[in-house]
Protein backbone atom coordinates (compact mmCIF):
# COMPACT_ATOMS: atom_id res chain seq x y z
CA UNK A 1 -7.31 28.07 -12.14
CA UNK A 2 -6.73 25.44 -14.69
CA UNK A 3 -6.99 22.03 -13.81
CA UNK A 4 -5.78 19.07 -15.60
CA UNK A 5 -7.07 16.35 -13.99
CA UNK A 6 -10.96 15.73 -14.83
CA UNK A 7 -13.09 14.51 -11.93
CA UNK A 8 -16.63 13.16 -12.18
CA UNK A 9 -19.19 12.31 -9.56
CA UNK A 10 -20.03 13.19 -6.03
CA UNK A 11 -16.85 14.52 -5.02
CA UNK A 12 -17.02 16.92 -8.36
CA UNK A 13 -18.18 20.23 -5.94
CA UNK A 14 -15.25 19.78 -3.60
CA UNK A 15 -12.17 19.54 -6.57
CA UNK A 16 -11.55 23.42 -6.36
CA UNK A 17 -11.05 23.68 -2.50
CA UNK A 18 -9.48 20.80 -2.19
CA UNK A 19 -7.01 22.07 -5.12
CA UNK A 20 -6.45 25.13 -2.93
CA UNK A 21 -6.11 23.40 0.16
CA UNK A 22 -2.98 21.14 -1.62
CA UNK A 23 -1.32 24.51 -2.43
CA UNK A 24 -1.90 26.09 0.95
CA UNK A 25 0.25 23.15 2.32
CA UNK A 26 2.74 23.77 -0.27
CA UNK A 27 2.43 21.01 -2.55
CA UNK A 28 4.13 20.85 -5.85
CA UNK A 29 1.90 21.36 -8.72
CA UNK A 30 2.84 17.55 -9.65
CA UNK A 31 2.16 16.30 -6.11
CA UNK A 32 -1.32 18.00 -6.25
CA UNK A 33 -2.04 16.56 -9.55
CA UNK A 34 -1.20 13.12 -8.26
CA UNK A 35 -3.58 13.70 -5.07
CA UNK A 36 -6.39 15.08 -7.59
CA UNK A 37 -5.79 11.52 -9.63
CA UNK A 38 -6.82 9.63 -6.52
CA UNK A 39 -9.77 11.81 -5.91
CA UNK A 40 -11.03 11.29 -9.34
CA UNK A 41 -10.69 7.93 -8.69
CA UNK A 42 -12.38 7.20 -5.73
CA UNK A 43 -15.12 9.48 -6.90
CA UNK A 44 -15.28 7.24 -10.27
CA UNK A 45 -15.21 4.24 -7.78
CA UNK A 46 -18.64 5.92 -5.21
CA UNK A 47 -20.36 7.05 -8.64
CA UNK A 48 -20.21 3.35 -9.97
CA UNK A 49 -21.94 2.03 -6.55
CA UNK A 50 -24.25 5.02 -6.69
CA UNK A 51 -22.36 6.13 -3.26
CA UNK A 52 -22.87 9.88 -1.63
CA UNK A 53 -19.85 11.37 0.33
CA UNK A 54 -21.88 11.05 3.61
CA UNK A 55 -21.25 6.84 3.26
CA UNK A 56 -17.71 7.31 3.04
CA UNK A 57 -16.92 5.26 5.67
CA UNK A 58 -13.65 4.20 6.85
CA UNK A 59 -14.65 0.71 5.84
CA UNK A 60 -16.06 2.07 2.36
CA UNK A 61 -12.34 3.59 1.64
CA UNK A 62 -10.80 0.03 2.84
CA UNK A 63 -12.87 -1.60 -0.11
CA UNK A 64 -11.73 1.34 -2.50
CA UNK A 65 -7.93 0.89 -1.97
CA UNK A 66 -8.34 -2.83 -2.30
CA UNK A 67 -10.48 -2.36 -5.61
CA UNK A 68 -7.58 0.17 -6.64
CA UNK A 69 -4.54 -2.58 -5.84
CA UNK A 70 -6.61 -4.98 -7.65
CA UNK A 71 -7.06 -2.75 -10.85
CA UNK A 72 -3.11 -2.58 -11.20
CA UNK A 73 -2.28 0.84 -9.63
CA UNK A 74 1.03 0.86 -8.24
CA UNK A 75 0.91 4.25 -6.33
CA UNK A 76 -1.33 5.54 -3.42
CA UNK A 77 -2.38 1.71 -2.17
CA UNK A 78 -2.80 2.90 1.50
CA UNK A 79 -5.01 5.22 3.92
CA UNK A 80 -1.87 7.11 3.78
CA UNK A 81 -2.70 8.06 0.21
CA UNK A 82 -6.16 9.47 0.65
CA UNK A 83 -5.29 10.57 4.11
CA UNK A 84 -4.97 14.12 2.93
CA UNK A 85 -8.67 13.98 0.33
CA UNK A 86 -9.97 12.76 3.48
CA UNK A 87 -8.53 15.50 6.06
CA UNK A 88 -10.16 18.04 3.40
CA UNK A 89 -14.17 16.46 3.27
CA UNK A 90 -13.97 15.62 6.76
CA UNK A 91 -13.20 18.96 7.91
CA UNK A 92 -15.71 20.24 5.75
CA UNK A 93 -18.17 17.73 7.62
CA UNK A 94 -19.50 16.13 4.38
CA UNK A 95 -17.70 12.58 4.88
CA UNK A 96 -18.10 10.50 8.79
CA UNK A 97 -15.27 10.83 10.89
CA UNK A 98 -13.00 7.75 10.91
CA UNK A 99 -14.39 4.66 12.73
CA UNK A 100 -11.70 2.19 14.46
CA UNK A 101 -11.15 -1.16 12.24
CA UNK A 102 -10.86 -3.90 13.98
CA UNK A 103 -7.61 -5.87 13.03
CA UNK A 104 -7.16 -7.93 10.20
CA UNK A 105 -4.80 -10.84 10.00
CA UNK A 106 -2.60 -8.73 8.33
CA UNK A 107 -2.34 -6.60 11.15
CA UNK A 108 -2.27 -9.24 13.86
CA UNK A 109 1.10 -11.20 11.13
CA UNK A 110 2.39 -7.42 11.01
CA UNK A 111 2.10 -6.68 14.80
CA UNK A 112 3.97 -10.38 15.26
CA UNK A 113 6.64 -9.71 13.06
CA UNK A 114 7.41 -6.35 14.72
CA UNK A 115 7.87 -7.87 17.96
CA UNK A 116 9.80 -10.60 16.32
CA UNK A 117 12.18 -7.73 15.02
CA UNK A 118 12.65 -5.58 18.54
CA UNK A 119 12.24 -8.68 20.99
CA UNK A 120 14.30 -11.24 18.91
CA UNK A 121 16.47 -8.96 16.20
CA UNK A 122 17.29 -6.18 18.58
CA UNK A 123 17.16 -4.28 16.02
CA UNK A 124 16.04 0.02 16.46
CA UNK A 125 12.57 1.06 16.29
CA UNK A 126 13.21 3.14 12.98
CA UNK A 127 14.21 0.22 11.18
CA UNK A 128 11.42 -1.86 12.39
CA UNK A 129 9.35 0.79 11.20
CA UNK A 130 10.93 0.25 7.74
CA UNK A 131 10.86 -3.29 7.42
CA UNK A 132 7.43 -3.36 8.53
CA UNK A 133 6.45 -0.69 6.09
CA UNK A 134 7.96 -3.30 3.34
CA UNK A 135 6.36 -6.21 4.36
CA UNK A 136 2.95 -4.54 4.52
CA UNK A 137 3.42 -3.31 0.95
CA UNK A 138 4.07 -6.67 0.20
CA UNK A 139 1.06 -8.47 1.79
CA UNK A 140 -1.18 -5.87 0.45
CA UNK A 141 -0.22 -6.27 -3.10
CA UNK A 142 -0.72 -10.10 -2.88
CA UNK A 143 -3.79 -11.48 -4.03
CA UNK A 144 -7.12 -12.56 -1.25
CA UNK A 145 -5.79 -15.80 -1.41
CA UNK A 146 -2.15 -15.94 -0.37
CA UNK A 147 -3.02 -12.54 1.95
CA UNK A 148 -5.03 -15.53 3.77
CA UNK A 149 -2.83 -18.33 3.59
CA UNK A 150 1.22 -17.13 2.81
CA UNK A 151 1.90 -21.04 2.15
CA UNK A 152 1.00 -20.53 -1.37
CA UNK A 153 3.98 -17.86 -1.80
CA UNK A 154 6.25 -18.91 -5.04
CA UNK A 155 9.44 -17.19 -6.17
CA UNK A 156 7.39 -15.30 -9.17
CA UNK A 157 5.45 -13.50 -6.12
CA UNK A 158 8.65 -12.25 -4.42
CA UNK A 159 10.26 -11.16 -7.63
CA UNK A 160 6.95 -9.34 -9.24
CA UNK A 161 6.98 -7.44 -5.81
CA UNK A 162 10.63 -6.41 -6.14
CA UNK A 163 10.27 -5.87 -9.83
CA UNK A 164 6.99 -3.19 -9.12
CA UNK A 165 8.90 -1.54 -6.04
CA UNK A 166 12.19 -1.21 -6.94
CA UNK A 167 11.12 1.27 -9.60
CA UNK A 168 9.36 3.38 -7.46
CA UNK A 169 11.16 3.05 -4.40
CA UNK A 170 14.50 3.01 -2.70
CA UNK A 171 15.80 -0.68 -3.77
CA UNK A 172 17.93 -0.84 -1.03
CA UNK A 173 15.08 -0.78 1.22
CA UNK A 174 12.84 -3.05 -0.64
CA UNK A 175 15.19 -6.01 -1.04
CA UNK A 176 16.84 -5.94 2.48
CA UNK A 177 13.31 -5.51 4.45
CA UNK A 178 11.58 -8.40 1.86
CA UNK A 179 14.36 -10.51 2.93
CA UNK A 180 13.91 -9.89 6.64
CA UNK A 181 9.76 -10.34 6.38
CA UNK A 182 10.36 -13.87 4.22
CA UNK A 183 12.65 -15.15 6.39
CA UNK A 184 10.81 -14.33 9.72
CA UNK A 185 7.57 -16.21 7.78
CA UNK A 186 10.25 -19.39 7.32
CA UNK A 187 10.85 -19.58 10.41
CA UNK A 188 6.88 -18.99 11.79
CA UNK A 189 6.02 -21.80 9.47
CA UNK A 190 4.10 -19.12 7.23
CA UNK A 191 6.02 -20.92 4.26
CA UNK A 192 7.12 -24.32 3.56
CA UNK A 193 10.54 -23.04 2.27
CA UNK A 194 13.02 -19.91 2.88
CA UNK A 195 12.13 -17.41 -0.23
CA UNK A 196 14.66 -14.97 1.54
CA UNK A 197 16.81 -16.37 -1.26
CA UNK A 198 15.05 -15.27 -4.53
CA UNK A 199 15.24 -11.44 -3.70
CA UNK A 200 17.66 -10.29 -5.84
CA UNK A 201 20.55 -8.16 -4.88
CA UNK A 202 20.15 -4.89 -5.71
CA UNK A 203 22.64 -4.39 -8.52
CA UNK A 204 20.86 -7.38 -10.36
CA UNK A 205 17.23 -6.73 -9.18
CA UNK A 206 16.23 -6.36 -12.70
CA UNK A 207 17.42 -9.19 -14.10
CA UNK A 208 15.93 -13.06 -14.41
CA UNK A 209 15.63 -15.12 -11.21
CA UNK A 210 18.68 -15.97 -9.46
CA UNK A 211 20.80 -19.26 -9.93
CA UNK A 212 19.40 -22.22 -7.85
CA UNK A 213 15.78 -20.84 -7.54
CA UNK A 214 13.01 -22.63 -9.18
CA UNK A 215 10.25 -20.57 -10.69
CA UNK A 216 7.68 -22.99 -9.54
């Protein structure tokens, strides 16, 4: 067994089952590169803080993804993307079993806005489910700062976001559920102005900001 990606650090004696565990639920050979990236990383990330895998803690991987998001990675942001590193070392009993977190004001803006969209919208569960996977991307990817306090949002926030995501994910999806999440913080007083209006369309998502919209 070859592998390409080079780990280092405490989580260096679990790469090769964890490799065979990735094929044994039929990943690709890509998709099990990419989960091998995040391991490295997070092992990187413990070895720096001189961290063994028995203090992986589900508050110790919060403060890993938000250390990753701040270093300028664009994929894997989300307990969803160690989920599966984790599923391996906890079943081998060598990281603590996951710990509720108590909610953040993300959650608490999140958990409004989805009762916003089924109470007030109407609208299905499965696209709730989708808009509120978009606006979470978006808070997450926002500094500590406007995370805290969404009155500091400008138009080069909302456009850097569909700039990033648009690449990576349906555009579609990205433009009409930002649209939904800015408007719903217009109206909650989140933001002093509607910034529904500076997502681009999707045809023209990669171009400069649209007419009317100040870049301030």
């Amino acid at each position: 067994m070859i592998l390409k990606v080079k780990v280092s650090g405490p989580l260096v004696p679990f790469v090769a089952g964890f490799h065979d565990e990735l094929e044994r639920q039929g990943y690709t050979p890509l998709g099990a590169e990419c989960q091998l990236r995040v391991m490295a990383h997070i092992s990187r990330w413990m070895a720096d803080r001189k961290l063994g895998p028995s203090e992986l803690t589900t508050a110790r991987v919060e403060q890993f993804l938000r250390a990753r998001r701040r270093a300028g990675y664009t994929l894997w942001l989300s307990p969803k993307g160690v989920a599966p590193l984790l599923a391996h070392l906890r079943r081998l009993g060598v990281v603590p079993p996951p710990e509720p977190m108590p909610a953040t004001p993300v959650d608490d803006l999140l958990a409004r806005y989805r009762d916003y969209l089924l109470e007030e919208r109407g609208l299905a569960t499965a696209s709730t489910v989708s808009y509120g996977y978009v606006a979470r991307l978006f808070l997450l990817g926002l500094s500590d700062a406007l995370e805290a306090d969404l009155s500091g949002l400008d138009v080069s926030d909302v456009l850097a976001f569909v700039t990033e995501q648009c690449r990576l994910r349906n555009p579609a999806s990205i433009t009409c559920g930002l649209r939904s999440f800015l408007r719903y913080c217009y109206l909650s007083d989140l933001t002093s102005r509607s910034l529904a209006e500076a997502v681009p369309s999707v045809a023209s998502w990669r171009l400069a900001v649209p007419s009317g919209i100040a870049l301030h």
